[in-house]
N, C-alpha and C. Protein backbone atom coordinates (compact mmCIF):
# COMPACT_ATOMS: atom_id res chain seq x y z
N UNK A 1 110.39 100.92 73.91
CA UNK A 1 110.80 101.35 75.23
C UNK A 1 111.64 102.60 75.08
N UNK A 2 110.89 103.58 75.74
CA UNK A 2 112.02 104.96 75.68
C UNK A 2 112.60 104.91 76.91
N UNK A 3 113.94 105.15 77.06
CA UNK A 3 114.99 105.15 78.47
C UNK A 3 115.22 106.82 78.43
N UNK A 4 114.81 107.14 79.79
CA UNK A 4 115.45 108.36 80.01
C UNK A 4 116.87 108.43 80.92
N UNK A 5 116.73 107.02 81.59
CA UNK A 5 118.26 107.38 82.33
C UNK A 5 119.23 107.40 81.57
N UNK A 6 119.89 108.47 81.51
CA UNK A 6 121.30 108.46 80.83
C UNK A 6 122.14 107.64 80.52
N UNK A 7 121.95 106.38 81.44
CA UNK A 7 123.25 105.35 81.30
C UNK A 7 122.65 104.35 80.22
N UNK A 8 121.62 104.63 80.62
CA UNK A 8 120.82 103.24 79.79
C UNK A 8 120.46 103.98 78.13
N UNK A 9 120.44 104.62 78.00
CA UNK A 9 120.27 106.29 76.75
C UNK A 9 121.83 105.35 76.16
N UNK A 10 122.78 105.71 76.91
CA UNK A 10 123.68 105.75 76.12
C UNK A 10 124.49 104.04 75.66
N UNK A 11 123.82 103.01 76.66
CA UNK A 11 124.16 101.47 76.41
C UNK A 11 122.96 101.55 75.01
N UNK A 12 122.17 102.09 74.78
CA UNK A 12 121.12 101.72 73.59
C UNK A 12 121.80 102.18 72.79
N UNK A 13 122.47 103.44 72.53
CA UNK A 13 123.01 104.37 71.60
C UNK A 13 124.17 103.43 71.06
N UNK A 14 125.10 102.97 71.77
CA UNK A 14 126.34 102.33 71.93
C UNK A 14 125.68 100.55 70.88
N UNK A 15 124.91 100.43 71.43
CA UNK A 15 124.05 98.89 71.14
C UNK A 15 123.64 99.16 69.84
N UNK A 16 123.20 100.08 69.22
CA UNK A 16 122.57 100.03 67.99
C UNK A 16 123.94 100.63 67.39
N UNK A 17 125.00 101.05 67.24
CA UNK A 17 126.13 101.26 66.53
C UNK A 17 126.38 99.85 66.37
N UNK A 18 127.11 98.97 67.48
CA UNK A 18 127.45 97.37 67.52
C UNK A 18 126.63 96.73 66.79
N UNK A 19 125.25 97.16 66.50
CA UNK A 19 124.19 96.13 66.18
C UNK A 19 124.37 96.05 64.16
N UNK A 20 124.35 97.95 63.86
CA UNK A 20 125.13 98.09 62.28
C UNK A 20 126.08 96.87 62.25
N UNK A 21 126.95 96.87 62.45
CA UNK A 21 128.07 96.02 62.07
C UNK A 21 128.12 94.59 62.53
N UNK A 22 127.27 94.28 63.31
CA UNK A 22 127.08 92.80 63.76
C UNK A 22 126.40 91.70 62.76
N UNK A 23 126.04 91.00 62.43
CA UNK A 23 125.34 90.36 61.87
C UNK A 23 125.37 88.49 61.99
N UNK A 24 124.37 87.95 62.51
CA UNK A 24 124.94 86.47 62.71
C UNK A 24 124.46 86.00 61.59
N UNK A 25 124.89 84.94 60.89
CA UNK A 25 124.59 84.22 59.83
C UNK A 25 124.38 82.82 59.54
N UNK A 26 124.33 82.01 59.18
CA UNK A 26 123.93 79.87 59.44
C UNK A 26 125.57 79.68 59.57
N UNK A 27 126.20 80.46 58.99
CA UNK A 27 127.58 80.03 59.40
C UNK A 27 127.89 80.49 60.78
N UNK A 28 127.84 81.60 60.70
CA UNK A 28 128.83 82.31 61.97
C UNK A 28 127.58 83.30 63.00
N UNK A 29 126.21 82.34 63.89
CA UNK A 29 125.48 83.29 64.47
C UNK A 29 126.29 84.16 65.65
N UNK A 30 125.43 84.50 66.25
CA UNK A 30 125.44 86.17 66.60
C UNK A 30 125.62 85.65 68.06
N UNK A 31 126.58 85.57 69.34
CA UNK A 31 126.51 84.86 70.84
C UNK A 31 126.22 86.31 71.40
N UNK A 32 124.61 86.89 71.73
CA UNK A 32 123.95 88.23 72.16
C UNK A 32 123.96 88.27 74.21
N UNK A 33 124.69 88.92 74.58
CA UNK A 33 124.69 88.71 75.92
C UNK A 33 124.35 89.76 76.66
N UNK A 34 123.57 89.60 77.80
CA UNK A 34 122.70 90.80 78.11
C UNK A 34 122.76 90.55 79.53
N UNK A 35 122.93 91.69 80.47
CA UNK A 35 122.89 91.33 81.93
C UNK A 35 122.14 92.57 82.48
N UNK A 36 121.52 91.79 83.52
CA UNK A 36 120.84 92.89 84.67
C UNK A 36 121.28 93.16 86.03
N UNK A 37 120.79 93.81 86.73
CA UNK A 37 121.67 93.55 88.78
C UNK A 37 121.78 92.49 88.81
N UNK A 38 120.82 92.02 88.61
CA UNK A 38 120.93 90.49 89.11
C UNK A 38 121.32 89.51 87.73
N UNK A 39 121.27 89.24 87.14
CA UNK A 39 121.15 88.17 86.39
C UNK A 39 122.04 88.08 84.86
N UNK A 40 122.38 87.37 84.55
CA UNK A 40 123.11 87.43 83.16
C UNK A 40 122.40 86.28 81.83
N UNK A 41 122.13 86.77 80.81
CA UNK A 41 121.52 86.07 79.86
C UNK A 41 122.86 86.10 78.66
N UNK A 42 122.37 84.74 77.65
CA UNK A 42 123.01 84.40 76.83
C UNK A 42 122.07 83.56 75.91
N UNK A 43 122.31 84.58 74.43
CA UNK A 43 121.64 83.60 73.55
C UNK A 43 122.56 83.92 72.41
N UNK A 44 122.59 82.57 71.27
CA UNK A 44 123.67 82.61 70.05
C UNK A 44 121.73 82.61 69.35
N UNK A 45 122.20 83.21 68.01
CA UNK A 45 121.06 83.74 67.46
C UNK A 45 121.56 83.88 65.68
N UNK A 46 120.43 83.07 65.24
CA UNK A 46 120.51 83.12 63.52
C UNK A 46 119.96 84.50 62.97
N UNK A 47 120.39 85.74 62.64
CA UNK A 47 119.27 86.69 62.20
C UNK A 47 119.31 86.48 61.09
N UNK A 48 120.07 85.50 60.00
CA UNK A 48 118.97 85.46 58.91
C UNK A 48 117.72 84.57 58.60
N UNK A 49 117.69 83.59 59.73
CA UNK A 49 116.96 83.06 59.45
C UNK A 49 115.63 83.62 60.53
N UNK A 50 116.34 84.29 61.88
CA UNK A 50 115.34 85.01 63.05
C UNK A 50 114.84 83.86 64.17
N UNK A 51 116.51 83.66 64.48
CA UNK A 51 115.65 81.77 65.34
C UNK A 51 116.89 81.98 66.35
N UNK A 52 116.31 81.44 67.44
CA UNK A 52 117.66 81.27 68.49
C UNK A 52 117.98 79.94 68.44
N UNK A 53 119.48 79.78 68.31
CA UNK A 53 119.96 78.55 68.36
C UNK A 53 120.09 77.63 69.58
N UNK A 54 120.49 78.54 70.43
CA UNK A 54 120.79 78.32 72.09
C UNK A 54 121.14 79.05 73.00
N UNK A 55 120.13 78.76 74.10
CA UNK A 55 120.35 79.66 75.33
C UNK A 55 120.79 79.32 76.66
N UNK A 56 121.48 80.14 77.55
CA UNK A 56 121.87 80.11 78.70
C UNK A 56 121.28 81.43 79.51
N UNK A 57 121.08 80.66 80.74
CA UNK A 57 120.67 82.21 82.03
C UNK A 57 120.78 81.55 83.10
N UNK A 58 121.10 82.76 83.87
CA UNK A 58 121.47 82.88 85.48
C UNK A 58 119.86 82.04 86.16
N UNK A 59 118.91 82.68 85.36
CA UNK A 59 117.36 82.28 85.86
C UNK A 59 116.99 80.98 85.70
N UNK A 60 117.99 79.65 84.92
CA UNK A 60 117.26 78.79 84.69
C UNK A 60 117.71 77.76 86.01
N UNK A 61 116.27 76.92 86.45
CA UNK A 61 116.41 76.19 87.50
C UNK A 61 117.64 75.40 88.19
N UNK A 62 118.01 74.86 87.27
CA UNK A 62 119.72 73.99 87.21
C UNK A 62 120.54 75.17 87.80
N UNK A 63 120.83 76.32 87.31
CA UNK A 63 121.75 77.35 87.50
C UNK A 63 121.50 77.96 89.10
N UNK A 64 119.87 77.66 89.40
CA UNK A 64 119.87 78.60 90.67
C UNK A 64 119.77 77.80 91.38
N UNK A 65 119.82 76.35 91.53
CA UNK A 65 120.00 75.43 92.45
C UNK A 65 121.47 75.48 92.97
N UNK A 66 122.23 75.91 92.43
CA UNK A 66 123.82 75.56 92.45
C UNK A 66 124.73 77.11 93.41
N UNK A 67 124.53 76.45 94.59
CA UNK A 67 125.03 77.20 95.11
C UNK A 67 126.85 78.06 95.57
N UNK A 68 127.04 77.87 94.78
CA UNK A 68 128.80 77.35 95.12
C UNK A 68 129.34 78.68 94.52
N UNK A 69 128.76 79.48 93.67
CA UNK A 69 129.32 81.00 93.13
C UNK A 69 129.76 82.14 93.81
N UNK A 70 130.69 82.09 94.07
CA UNK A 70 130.98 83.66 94.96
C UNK A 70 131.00 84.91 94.53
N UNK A 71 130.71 84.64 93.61
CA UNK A 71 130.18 86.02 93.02
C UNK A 71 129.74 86.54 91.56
N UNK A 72 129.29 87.14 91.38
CA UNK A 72 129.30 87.67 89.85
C UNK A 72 129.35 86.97 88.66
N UNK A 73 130.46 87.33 89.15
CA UNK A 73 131.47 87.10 88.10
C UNK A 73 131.81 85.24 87.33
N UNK A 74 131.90 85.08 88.73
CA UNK A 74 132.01 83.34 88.65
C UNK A 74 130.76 82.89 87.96
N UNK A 75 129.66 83.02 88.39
CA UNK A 75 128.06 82.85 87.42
C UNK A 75 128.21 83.37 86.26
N UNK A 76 128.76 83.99 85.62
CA UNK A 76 128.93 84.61 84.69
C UNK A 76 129.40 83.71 83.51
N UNK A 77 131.03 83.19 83.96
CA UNK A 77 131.85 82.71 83.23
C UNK A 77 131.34 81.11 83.36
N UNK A 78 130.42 80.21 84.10
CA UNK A 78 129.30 79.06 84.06
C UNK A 78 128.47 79.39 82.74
N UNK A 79 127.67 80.68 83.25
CA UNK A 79 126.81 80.51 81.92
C UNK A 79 127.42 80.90 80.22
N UNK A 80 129.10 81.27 80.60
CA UNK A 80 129.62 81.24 79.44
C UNK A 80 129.57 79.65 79.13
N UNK A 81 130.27 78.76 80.06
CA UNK A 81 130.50 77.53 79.50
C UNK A 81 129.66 76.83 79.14
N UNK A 82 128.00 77.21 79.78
CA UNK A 82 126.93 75.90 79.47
C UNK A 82 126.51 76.46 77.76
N UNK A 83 126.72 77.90 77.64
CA UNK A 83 126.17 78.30 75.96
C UNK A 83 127.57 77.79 74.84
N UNK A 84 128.68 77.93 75.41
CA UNK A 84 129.07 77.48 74.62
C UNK A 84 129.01 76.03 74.57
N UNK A 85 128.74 74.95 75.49
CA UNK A 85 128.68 73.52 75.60
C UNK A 85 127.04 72.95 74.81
N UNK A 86 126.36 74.33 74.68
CA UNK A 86 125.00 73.88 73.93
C UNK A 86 125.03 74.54 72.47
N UNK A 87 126.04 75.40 72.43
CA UNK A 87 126.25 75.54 70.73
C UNK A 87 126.69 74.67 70.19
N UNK A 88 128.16 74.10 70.41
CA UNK A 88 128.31 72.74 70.51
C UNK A 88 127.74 71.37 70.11
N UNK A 89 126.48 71.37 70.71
CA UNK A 89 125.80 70.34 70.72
C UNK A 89 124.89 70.61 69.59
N UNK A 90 124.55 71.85 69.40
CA UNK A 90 124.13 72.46 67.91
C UNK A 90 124.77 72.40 66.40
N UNK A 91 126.33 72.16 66.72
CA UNK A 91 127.13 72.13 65.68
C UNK A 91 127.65 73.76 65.38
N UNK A 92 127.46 74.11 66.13
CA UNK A 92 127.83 75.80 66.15
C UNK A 92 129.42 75.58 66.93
N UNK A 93 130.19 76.19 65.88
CA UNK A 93 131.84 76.54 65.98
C UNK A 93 132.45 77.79 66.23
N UNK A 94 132.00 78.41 65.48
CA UNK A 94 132.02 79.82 64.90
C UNK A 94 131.18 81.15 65.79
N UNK A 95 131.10 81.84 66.32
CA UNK A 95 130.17 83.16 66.49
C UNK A 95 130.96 84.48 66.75
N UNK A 96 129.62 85.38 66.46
CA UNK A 96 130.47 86.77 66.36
C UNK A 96 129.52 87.13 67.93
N UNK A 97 131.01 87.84 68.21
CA UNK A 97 130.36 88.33 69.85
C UNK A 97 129.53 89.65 69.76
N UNK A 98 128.29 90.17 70.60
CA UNK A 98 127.42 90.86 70.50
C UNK A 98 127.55 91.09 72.08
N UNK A 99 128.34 92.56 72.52
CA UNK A 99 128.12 92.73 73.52
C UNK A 99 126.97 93.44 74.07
N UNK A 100 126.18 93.93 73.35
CA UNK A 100 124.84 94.48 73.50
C UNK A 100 124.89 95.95 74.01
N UNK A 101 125.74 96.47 73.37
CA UNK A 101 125.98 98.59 74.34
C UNK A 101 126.58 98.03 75.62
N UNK A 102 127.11 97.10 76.09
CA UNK A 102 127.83 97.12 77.68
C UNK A 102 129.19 96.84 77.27
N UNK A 103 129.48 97.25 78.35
CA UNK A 103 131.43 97.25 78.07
C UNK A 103 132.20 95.69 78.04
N UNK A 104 133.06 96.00 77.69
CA UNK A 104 133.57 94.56 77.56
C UNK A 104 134.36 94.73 78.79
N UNK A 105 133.67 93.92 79.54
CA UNK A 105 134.33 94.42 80.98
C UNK A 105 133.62 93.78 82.05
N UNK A 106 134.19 92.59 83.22
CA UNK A 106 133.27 92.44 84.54
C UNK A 106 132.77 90.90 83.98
N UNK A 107 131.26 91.30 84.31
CA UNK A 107 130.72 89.61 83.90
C UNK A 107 130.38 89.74 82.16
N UNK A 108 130.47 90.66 81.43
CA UNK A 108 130.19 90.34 79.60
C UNK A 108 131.53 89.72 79.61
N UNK A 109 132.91 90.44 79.62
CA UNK A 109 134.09 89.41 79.57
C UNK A 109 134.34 88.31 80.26
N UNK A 110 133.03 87.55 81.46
CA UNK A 110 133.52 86.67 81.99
C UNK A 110 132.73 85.54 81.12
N UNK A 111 131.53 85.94 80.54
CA UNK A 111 130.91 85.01 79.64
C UNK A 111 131.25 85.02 78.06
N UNK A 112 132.31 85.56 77.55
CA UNK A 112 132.70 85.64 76.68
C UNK A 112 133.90 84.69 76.79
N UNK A 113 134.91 84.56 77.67
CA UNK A 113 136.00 83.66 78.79
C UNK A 113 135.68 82.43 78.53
N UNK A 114 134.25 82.31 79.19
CA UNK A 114 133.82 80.82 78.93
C UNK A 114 133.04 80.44 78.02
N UNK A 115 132.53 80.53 77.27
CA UNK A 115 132.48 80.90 75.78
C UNK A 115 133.24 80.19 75.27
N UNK A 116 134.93 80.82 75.25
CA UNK A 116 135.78 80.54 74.35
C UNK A 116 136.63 79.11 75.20
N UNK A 117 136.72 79.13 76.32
CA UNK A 117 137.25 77.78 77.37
C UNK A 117 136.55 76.89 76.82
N UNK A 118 134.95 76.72 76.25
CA UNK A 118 133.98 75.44 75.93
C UNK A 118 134.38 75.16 74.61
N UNK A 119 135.28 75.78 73.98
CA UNK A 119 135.32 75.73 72.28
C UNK A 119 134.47 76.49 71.31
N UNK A 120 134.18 77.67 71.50
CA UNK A 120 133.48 78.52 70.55
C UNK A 120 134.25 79.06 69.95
N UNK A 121 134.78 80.08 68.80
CA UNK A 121 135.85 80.37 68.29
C UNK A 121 134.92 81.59 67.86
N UNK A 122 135.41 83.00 68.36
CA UNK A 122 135.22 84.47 68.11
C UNK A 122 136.46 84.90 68.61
């Protein structure tokens, strides 16, 4: 995918610097969080082995039945708590945060929040 909009040029540019120095491992995977207008994704991810451990999204049925979010932000820091409540259940303690080229800022810091409220430790 080539991006010509500038903003998105420069979240890739920004994303592949983070991505050098990131690395998830069987000890300590990778919690990769990615959002769109609408929607916020969450996956913790083995890259040495190339397997997702566990996922959360705004898109999954349970999540869009639930009407009670006022905003953003609040959906945000839910699908922090259900990934960290299914790493968890994975035996996953440990992860290194992967903000993906977006700022740590808004709904990435609100799912990172809950994340760490469920017991994940980054």
């Amino acid at each position: 995918m080539s991006a010509t909009n500038p903003k998105q040029v420069a979240r890739l540019k920004r994303q592949k610097r983070i991505r050098r120095r990131t690395q998830g491992t069987t000890q300590r995977p990778r919690l990769c969080v990615f959002r769109s207008a609408r929607h916020i994704y969450a996956q913790i991810i083995d890259d040495s082995r190339g397997q997702t451990l566990a996922s959360a999204s705004s898109m999954e049925s349970e999540v869009r039945q639930r009407t009670d979010f006022e905003n953003k932000v609040a959906l945000a820091t839910h699908i922090g708590n259900l990934i960290g409540e299914r790493a968890q259940e994975k035996g996953v303690k440990q992860v290194v945060f992967d903000r993906n080229g977006f700022l740590y800022h808004g709904r990435v810091k609100a799912v990172s929040e809950g994340a760490r409220k469920s017991g994940l430790d980054f």
